[in-house]
Each structure stands twice: as C-alpha cells, then as structure tokens.
Protein backbone atom coordinates (compact mmCIF):
# COMPACT_ATOMS: atom_id res chain seq x y z
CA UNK A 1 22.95 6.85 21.62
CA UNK A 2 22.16 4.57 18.66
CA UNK A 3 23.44 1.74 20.52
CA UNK A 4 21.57 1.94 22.80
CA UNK A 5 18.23 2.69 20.76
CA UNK A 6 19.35 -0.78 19.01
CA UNK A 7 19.65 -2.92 22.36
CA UNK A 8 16.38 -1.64 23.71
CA UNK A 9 14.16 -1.78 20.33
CA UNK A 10 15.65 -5.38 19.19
CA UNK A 11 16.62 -6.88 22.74
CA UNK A 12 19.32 -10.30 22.36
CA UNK A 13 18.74 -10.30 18.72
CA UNK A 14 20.97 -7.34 18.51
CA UNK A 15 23.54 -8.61 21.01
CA UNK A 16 23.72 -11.76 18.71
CA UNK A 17 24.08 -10.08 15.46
CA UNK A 18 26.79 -7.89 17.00
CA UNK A 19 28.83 -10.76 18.12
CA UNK A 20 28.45 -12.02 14.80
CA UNK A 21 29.66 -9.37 12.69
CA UNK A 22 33.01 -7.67 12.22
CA UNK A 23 33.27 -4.22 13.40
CA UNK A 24 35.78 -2.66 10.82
CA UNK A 25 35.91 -5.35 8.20
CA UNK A 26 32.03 -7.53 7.49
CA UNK A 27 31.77 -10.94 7.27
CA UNK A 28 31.10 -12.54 4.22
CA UNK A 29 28.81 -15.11 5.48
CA UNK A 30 25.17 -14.98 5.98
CA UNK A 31 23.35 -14.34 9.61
CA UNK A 32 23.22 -17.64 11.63
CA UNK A 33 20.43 -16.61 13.60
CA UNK A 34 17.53 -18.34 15.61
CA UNK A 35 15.08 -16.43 13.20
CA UNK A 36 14.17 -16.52 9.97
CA UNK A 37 14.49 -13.21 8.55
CA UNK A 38 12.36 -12.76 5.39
CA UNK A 39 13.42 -9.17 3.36
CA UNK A 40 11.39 -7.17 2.31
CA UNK A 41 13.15 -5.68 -0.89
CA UNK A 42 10.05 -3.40 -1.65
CA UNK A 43 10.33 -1.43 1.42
CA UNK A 44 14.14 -1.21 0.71
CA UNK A 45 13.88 0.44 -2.74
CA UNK A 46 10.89 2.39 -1.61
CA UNK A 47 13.07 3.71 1.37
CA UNK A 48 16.20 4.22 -0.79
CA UNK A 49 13.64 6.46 -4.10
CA UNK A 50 15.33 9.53 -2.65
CA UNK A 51 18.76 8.84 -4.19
CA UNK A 52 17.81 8.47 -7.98
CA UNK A 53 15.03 11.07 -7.93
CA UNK A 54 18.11 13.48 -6.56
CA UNK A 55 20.16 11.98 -9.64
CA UNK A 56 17.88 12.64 -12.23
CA UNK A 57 17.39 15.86 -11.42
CA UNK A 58 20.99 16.99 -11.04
CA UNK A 59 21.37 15.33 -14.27
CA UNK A 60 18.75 17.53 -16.12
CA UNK A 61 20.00 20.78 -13.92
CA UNK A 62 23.70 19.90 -15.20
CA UNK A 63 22.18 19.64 -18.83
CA UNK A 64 19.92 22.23 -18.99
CA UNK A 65 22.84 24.54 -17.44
CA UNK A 66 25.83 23.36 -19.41
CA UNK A 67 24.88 21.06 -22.47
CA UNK A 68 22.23 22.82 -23.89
C-alpha cells in the first residue's frame, strides 16, 4: 500500500507531516517540522517535462490536422 511504502521509507517524519496536514481540505500554512527542508525546484520541473512536451505536441497534431 502507499501508506505503508511512506511510513517505512520516511519513518516519524511521515507520521508528523500527516498529523499536520488536512486530509480532504490542505492547510495553508507552511510545514513546522524539526528539519529543514531545502527544494529542489530543478528536479521538480525536470520530473514534471513530460506534461508540456505532451502539450506541444497535441498542439501541432491538432494544427497540422485541423488548422492547416
């Protein structure tokens, strides 16, 4: 279960942040936590390239299909 894959890989930090954050409804507060967490926005947009390179090429299917 993910759950559990969360609890096991990230231990009490988990069990903190989940007692921390709203399950239907987030917080709009930052993390309290012991640690500082330090993002790593390059890795984010790296991870997330998938969803424009899918829109740019629908886009130029859609064109080249109906516009042209």
């Amino acid at each position: 279960m993910k759950r559990d894959f969360c609890k096991r890989s990230l231990g009490d930090m988990y069990v903190e942040y989940k007692a921390q954050t709203g399950k239907l409804i987030p917080r709009l507060k930052g993390y309290k936590g012991d640690v500082n967490v330090i993002p790593n926005f390059k890795a984010g947009v790296l991870g997330e390239i998938h969803v424009p390179v899918f829109l740019a090429i629908m886009s130029i299917i859609i064109y080249l299909l109906f516009v042209r």
